[in-house]
Protein backbone atom coordinates (compact mmCIF):
# COMPACT_ATOMS: atom_id res chain seq x y z
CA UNK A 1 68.83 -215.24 5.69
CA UNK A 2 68.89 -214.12 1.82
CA UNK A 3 71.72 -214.26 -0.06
CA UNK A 4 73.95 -211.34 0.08
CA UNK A 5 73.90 -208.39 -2.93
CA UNK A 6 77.29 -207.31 -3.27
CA UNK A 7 78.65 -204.07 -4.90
CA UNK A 8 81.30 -204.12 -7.43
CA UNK A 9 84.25 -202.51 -7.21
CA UNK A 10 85.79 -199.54 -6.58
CA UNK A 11 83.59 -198.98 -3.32
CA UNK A 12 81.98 -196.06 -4.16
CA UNK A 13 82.47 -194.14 -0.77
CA UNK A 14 85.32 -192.91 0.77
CA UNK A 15 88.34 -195.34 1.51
CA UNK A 16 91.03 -192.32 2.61
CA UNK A 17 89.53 -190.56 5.95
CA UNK A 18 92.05 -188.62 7.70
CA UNK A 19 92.41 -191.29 10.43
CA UNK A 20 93.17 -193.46 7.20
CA UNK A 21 96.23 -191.83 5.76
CA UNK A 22 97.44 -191.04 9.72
CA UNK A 23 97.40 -195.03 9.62
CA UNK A 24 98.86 -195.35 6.42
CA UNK A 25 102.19 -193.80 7.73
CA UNK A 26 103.61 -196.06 10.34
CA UNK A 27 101.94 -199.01 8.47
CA UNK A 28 104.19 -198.29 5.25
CA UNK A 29 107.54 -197.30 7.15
CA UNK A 30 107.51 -200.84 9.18
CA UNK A 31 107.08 -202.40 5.90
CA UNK A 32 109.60 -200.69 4.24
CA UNK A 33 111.85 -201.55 6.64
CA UNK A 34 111.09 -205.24 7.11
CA UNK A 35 111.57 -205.85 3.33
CA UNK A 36 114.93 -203.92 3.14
CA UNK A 37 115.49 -206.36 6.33
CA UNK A 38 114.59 -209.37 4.49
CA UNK A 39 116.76 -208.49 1.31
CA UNK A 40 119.67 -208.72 4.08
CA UNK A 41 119.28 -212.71 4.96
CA UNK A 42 121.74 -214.33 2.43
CA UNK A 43 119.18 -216.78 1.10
CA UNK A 44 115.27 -216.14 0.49
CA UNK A 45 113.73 -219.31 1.05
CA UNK A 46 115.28 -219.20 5.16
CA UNK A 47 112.72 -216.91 5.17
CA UNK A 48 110.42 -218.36 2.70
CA UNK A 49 110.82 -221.46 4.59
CA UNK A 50 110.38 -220.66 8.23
CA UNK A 51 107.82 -217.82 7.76
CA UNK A 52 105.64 -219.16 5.45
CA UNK A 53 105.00 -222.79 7.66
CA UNK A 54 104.19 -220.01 10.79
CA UNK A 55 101.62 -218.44 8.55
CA UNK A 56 100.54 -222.40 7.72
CA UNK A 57 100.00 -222.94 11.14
CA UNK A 58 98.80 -219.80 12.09
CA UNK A 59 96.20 -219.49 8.80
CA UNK A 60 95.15 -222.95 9.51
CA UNK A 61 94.35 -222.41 13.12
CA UNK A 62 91.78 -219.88 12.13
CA UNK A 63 89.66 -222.76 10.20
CA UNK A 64 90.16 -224.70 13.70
CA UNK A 65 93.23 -227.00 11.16
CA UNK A 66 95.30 -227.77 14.42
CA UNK A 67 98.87 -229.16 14.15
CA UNK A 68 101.97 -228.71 15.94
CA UNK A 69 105.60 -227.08 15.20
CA UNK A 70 107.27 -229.86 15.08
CA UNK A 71 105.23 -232.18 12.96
CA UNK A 72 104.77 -229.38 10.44
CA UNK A 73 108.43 -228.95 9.91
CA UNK A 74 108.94 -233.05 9.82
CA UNK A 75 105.77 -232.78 7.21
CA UNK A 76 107.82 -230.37 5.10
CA UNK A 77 110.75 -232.66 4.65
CA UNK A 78 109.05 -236.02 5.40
CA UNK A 79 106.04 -235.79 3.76
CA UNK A 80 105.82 -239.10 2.85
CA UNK A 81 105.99 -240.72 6.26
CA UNK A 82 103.53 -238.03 8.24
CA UNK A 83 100.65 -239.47 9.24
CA UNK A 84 98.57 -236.61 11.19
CA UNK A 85 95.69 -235.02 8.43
CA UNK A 86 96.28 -231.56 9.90
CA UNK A 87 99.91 -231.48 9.56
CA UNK A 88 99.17 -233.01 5.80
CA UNK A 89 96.72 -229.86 5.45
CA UNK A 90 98.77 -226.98 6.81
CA UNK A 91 101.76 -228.40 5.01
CA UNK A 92 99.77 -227.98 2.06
CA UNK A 93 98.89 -224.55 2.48
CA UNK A 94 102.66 -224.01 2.77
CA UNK A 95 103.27 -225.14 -1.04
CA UNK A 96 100.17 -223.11 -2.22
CA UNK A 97 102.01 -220.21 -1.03
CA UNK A 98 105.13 -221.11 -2.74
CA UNK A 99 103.37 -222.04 -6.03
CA UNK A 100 101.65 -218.52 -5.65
CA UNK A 101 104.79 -216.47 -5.13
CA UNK A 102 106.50 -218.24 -7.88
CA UNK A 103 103.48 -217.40 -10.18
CA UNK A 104 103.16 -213.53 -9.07
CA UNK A 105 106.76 -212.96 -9.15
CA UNK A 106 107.03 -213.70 -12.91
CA UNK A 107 104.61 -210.97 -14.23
CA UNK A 108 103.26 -209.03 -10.94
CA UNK A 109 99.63 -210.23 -11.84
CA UNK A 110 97.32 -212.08 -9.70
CA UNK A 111 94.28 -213.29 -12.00
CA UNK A 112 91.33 -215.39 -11.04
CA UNK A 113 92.93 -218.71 -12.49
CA UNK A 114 95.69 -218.25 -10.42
CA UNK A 115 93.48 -217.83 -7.50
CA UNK A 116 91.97 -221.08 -8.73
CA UNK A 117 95.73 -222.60 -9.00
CA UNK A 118 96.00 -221.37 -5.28
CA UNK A 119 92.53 -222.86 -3.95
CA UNK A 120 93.51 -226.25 -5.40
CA UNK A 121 96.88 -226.74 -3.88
CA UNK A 122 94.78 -226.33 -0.50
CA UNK A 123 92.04 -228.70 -1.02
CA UNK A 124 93.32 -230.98 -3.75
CA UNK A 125 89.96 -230.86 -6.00
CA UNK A 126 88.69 -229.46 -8.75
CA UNK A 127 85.35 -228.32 -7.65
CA UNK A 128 86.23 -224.39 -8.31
CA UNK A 129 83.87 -221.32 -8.09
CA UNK A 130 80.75 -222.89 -6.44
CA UNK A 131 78.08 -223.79 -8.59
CA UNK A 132 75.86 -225.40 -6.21
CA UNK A 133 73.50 -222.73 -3.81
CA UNK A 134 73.50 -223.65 -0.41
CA UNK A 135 76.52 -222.08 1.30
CA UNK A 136 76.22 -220.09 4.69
CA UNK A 137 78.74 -218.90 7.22
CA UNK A 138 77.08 -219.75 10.64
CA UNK A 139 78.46 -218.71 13.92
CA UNK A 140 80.87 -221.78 15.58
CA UNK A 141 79.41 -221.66 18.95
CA UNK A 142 75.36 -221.38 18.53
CA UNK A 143 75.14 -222.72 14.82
CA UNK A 144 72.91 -219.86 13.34
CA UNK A 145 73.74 -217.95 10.28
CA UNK A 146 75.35 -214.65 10.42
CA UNK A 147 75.98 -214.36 6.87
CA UNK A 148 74.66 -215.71 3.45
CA UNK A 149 77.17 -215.13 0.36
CA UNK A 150 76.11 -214.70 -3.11
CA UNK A 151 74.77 -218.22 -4.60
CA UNK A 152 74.61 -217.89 -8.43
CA UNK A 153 77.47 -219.08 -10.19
CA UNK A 154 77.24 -216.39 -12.91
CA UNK A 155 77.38 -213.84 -10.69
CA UNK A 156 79.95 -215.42 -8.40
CA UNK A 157 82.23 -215.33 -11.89
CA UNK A 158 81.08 -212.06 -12.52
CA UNK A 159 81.84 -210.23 -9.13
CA UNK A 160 85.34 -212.61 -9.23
CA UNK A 161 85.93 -210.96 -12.69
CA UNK A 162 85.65 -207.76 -11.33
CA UNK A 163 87.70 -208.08 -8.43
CA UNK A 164 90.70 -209.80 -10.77
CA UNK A 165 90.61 -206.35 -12.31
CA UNK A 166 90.42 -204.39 -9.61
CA UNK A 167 93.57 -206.23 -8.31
CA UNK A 168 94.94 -205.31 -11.51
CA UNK A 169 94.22 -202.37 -13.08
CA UNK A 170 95.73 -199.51 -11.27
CA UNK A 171 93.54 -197.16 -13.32
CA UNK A 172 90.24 -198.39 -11.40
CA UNK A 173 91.36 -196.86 -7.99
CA UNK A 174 94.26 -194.53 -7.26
CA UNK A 175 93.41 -195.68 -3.37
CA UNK A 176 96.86 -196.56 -1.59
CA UNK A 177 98.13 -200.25 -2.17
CA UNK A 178 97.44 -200.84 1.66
CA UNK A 179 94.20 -199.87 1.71
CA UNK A 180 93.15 -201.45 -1.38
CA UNK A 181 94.29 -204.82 0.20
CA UNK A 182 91.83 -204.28 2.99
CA UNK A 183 89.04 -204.18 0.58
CA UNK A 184 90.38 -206.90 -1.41
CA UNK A 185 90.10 -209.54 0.82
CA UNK A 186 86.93 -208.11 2.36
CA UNK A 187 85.00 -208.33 -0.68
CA UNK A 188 87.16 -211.86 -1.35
CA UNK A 189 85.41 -212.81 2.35
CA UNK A 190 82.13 -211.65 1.56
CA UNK A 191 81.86 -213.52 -2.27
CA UNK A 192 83.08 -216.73 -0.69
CA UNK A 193 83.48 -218.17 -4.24
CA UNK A 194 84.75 -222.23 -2.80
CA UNK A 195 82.87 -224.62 -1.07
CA UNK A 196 86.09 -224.57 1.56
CA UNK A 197 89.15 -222.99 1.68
CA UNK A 198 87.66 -219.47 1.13
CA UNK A 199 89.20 -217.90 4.54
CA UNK A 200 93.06 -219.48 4.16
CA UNK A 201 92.81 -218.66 -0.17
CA UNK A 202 91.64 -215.12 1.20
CA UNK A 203 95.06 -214.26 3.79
CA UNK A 204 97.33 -215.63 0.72
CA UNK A 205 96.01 -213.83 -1.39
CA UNK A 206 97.13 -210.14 0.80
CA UNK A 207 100.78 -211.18 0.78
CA UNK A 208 100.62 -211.98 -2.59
CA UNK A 209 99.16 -208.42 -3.46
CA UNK A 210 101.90 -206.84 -1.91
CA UNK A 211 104.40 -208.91 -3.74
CA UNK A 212 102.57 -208.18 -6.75
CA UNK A 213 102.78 -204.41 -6.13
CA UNK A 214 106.20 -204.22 -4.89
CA UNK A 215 105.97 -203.94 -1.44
CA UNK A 216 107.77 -206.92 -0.47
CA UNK A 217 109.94 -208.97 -2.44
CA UNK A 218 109.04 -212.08 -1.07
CA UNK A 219 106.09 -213.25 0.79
CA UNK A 220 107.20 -212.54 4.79
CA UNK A 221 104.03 -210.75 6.01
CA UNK A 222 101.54 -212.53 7.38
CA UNK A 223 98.12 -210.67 8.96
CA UNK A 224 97.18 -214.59 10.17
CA UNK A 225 98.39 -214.64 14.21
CA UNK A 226 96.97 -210.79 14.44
CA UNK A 227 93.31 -211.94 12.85
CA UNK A 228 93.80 -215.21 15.93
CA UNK A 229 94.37 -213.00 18.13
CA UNK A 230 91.74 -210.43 17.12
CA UNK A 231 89.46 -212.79 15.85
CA UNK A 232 85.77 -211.71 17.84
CA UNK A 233 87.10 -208.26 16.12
CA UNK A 234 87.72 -209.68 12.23
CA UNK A 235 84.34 -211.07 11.87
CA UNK A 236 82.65 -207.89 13.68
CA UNK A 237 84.22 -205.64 11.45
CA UNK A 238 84.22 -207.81 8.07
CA UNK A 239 80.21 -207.89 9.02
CA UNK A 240 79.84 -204.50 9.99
CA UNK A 241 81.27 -203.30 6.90
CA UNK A 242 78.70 -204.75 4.38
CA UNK A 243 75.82 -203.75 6.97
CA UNK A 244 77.18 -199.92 6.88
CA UNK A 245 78.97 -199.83 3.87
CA UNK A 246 81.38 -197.59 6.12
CA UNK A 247 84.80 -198.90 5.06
CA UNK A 248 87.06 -196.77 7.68
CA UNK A 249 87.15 -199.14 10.61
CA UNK A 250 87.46 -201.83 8.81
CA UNK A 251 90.41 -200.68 7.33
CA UNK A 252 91.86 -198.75 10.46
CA UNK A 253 91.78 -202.33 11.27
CA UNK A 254 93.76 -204.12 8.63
CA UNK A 255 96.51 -201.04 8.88
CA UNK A 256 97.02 -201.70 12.32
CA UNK A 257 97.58 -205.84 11.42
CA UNK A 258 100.01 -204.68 8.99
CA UNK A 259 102.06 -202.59 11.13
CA UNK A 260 102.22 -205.01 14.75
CA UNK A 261 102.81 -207.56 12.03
CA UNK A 262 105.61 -206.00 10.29
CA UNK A 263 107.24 -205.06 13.32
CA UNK A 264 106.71 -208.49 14.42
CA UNK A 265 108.22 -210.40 11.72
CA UNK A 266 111.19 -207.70 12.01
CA UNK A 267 111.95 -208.98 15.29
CA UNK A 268 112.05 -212.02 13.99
CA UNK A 269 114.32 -212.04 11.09
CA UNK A 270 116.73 -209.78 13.49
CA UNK A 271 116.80 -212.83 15.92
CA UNK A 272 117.48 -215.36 12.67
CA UNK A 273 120.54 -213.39 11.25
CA UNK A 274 121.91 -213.18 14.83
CA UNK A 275 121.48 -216.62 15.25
CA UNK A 276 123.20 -216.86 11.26
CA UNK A 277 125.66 -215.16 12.78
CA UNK A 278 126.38 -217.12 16.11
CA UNK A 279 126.35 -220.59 14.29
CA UNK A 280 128.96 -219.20 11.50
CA UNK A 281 131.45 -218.18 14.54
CA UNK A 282 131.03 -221.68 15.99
CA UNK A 283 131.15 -223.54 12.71
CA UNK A 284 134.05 -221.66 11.79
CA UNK A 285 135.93 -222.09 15.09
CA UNK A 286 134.86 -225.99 15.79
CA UNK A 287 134.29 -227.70 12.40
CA UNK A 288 136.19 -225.74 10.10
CA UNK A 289 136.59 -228.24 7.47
CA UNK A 290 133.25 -228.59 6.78
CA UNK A 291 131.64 -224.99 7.06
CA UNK A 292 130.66 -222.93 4.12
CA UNK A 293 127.76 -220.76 4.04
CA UNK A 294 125.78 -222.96 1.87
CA UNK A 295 125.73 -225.20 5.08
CA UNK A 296 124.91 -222.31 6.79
CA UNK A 297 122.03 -221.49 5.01
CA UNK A 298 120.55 -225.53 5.22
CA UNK A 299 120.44 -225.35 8.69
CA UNK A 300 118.57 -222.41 9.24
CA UNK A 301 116.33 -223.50 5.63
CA UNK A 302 115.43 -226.91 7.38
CA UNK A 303 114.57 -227.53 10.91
CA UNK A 304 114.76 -231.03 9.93
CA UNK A 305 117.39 -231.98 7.34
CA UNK A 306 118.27 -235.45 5.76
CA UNK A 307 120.68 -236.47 3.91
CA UNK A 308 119.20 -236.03 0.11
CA UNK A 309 118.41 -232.45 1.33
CA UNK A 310 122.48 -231.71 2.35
CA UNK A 311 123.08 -233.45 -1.36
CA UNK A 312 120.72 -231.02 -3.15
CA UNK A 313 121.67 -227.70 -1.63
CA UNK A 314 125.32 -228.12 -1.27
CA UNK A 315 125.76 -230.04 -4.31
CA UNK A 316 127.83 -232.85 -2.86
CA UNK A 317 127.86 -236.60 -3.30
CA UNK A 318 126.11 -238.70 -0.55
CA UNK A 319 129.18 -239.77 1.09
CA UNK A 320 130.25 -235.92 1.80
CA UNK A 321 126.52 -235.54 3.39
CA UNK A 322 126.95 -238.16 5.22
């Protein structure tokens, strides 16, 4: 199968259909409300914490990276002492997403190096924008190839160049943030710059974007469990896409992730700050010398806690942790 011949971007047809900006509506109102929800949760990284090791897992799955709950959240606190490789590589997706919100939130911009600064947390090499032809995406089940990515390395840097300024440069597209994510990671997908790590780089990169533009202030969306459990669908419509060039199912289809995820995830932080809530009353009534709401928030922050943990985030001496 030859190599693929991608556009640049803007796509040059239309992104906006009516069905589009119907979409659009209940995709940006569950949004909205799940990051005025998250602003409520007295301390970010609860959320930071616990969502961001579910999108691990969840991200990780899709690459067939399998690992469970609870070694995940004894590999974010025990790192040292966890032996299983997947739990080692989904807990290392985890800090790539950190280290990317940290580096978005300082200046809103997400540039190809720190795409690159992303990629290598994951795979812990240097080997960058391939350089080497020979990469194919072949179907898991019968082995044949169902898509061939760009294999040049000056024009992999060129179409990453232009997608760093599309991600950037509002004046290229006045398309609606949303939207503009769904063809983001599409055409992300489709140049395939890495040897490995392209498809879990890819679904950090959307939360990031939204960060970036405002739409959440910290990183608590996460498309990964809707693309598992639509995943015949993802690679159908990422496929049919660059065969058509039609761009409306494709992103009737990200919308809809956005939205069942967003209501989702505000289901889930509801549950959290009534459980917050629950533990404070029986803190408060049965160990009352020791609550404060810096405890509070360590429970809830670490599944797993130790003792150096309870020293750092409450600021005590070892014998008070104890």
């Amino acid at each position: 199968m030859p190599a693929a011949t991608l556009p640049l971007l803007p796509p040059q047809s239309e992104l906006e259909s009516l069905a589009v900006l119907k979409r659009l509506v209940p995709a940006h109102r569950y949004l909205a409300e799940l990051k005025g929800l998250a602003s409520t949760i007295p301390n970010e990284h609860i959320l930071i914490n616990t969502l961001a090791l579910q999108e691990a897992k969840d991200s990780s799955e899709i690459e067939n990276i399998i690992t469970t709950q609870d070694d995940l959240y004894k590999a974010d606190l025990f790192s040292d002492y966890i032996r299983d490789p997947a739990a080692k590589e989904v807990s290392r997706y985890a800090t790539a997403l950190k280290k990317g919100f940290a580096l978005v939130s300082n200046n809103r911009l997400l540039t190809t190096n720190r795409i690159l600064d992303i990629h290598h947390e994951l795979v812990l090499n240097d080997a960058g924008i391939r350089k080497v032809p020979g990469t194919a995406l072949k179907n898991e089940r019968t082995g044949a190839t169902v898509y061939t990515p760009p294999q040049d390395h000056a024009e992999l840097v060129r179409l990453m160049t232009n997608l760093e300024q599309f991600i950037n440069d509002e004046t290229l597209s006045d398309a609606d943030p949303l939207v503009k994510m769904a063809v983001i990671h599409h055409q992300f997908e489709s140049i395939h710059p890495f040897y490995d790590g392209n498809g879990r780089t890819g679904r950090i990169i959307n939360i990031l974007y939204l960060v970036a533009k405002g739409l959440l202030n910290i990183p608590v969306l996460y498309l990964s469990r809707y693309i598992i459990r639509t995943k015949g669908e993802y690679y159908q419509q990422l496929q049919q896409t660059r065969d058509t060039g039609n761009w409306e199912p494709w992103i009737l289809y990200m919308l809809q992730g956005v939205e069942l995820t967003a209501r989702q995830t505000i289901w889930i932080i509801s549950r959290i700050k009534a459980q917050m809530m629950d533990y404070k009353h029986r803190i408060r009534a049965e160990l009352p010398k020791i609550y404060s709401q810096d405890l509070l928030n360590n429970l809830f922050r670490h599944p797993y806690t130790k003792i150096e943990a309870l020293q750092n985030d409450l600021q005590v001496s070892r014998l008070t942790a104890t």
